[in-house]
Protein backbone atom coordinates (compact mmCIF):
# COMPACT_ATOMS: atom_id res chain seq x y z
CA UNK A 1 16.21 -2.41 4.74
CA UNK A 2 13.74 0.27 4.09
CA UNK A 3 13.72 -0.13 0.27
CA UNK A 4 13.34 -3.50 0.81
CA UNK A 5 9.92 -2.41 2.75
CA UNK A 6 9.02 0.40 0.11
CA UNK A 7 8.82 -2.41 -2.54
CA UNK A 8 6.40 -4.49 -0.80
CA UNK A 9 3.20 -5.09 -2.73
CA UNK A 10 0.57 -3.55 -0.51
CA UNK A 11 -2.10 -6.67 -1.94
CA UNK A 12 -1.84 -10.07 -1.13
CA UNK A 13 1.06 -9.52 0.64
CA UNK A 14 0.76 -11.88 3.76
CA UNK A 15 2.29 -9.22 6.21
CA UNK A 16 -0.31 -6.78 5.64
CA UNK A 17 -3.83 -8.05 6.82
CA UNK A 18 -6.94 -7.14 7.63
CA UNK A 19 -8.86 -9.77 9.93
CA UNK A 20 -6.82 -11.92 9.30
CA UNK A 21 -6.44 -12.10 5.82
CA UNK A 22 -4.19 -10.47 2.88
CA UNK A 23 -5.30 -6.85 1.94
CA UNK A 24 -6.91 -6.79 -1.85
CA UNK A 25 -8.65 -4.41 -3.62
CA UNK A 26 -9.27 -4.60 -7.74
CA UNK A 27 -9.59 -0.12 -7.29
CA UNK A 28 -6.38 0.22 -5.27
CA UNK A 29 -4.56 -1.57 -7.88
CA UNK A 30 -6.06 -0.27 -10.67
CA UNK A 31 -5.59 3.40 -9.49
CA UNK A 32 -1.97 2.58 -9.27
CA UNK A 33 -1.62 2.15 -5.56
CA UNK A 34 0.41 -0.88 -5.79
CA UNK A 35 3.61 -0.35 -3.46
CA UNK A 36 4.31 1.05 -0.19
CA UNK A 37 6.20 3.60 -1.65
CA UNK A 38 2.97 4.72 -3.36
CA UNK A 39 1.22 5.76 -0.23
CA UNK A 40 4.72 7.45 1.36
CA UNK A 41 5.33 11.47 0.88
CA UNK A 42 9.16 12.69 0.24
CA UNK A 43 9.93 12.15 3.90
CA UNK A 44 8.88 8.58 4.14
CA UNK A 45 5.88 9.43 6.08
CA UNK A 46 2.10 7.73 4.90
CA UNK A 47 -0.13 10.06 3.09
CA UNK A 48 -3.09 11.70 4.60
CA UNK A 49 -6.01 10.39 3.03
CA UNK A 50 -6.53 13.78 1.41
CA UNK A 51 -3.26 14.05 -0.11
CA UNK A 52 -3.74 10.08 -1.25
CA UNK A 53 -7.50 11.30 -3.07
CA UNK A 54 -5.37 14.06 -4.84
CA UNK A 55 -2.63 12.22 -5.79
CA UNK A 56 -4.46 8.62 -7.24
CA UNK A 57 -8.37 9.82 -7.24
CA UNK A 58 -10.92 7.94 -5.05
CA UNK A 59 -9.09 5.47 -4.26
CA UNK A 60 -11.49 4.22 -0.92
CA UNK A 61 -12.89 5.29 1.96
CA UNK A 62 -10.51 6.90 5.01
CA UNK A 63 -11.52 3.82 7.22
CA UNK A 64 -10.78 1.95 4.83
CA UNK A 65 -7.51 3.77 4.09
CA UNK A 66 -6.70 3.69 7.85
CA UNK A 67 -7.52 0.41 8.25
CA UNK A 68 -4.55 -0.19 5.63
CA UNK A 69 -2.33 1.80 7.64
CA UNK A 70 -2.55 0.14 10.17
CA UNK A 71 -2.14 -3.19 8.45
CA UNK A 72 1.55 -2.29 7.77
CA UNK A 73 3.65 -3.84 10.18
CA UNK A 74 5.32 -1.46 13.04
CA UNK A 75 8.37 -2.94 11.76
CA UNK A 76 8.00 -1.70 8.62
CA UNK A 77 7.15 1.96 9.76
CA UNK A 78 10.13 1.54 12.57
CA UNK A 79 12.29 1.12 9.17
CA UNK A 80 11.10 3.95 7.02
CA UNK A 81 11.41 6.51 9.65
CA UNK A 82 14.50 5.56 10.67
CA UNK A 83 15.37 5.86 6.41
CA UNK A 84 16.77 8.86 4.76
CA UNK A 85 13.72 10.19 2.85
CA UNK A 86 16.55 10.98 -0.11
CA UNK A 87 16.31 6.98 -0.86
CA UNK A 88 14.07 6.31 -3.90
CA UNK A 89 12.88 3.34 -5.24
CA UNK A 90 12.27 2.37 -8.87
CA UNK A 91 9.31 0.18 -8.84
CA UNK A 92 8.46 -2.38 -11.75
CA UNK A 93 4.80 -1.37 -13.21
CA UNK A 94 1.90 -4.17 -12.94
CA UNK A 95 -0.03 -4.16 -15.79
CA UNK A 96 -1.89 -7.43 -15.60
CA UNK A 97 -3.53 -7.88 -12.83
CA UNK A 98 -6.54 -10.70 -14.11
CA UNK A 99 -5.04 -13.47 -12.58
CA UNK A 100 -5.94 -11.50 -9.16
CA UNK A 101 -9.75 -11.93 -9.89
CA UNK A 102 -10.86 -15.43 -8.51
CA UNK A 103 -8.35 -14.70 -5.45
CA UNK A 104 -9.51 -15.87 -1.94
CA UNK A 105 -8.77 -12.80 0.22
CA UNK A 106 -10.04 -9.51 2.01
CA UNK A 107 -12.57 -7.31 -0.43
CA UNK A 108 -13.12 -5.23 3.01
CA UNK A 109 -11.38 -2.56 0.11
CA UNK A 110 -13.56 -3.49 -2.93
């Protein structure tokens, strides 16, 4: 279900990788890009990376942002498109994120 998908943490989250392994980067989370809802617009689309620098700041670099993109499974973006973009999702806030620091995963994103 497509707020099932909108939910899913966008680090360390084994079915979005890059190379391999699970996308992490300290500055996306600490910008507040934690969910895939957080990079969808109002009709369930992914941000352009302008519209993601306006909303959260400099968050990373467009390859970088594409390359994140693209991590998403095409059965995830198969779901949200096929979602009414009315559906929103009330995501829990992560606050804490030092146990993330000795992690063994991408920093492509750092």
């Amino acid at each position: 279900e497509a707020v099932d998908v909108k939910q899913q943490l966008l680090c360390l989250n084994s079915n979005v990788t890059i190379d391999g392994k699970p996308f992490f980067s300290h500055v996306v989370l600490s910008k507040g890009v934690a969910f895939v809802n957080d990079i969808l617009d109002l009709e369930n689309r992914f941000l352009s990376y302008d519209d993601l620098t306006r909303k959260f700041g400099e968050v990373c670099t467009e390859f970088k942002y594409n390359q994140l993109i693209s991590a998403i499974p095409p059965m995830w973006k198969t779901m949200l498109k096929q979602t009414s973009p009315s559906l929103r999702v009330c995501l829990p806030v992560c606050r804490n994120i030092g146990w993330l620091r000795n992690r063994n995963c991408n920093k492509c994103l750092y």
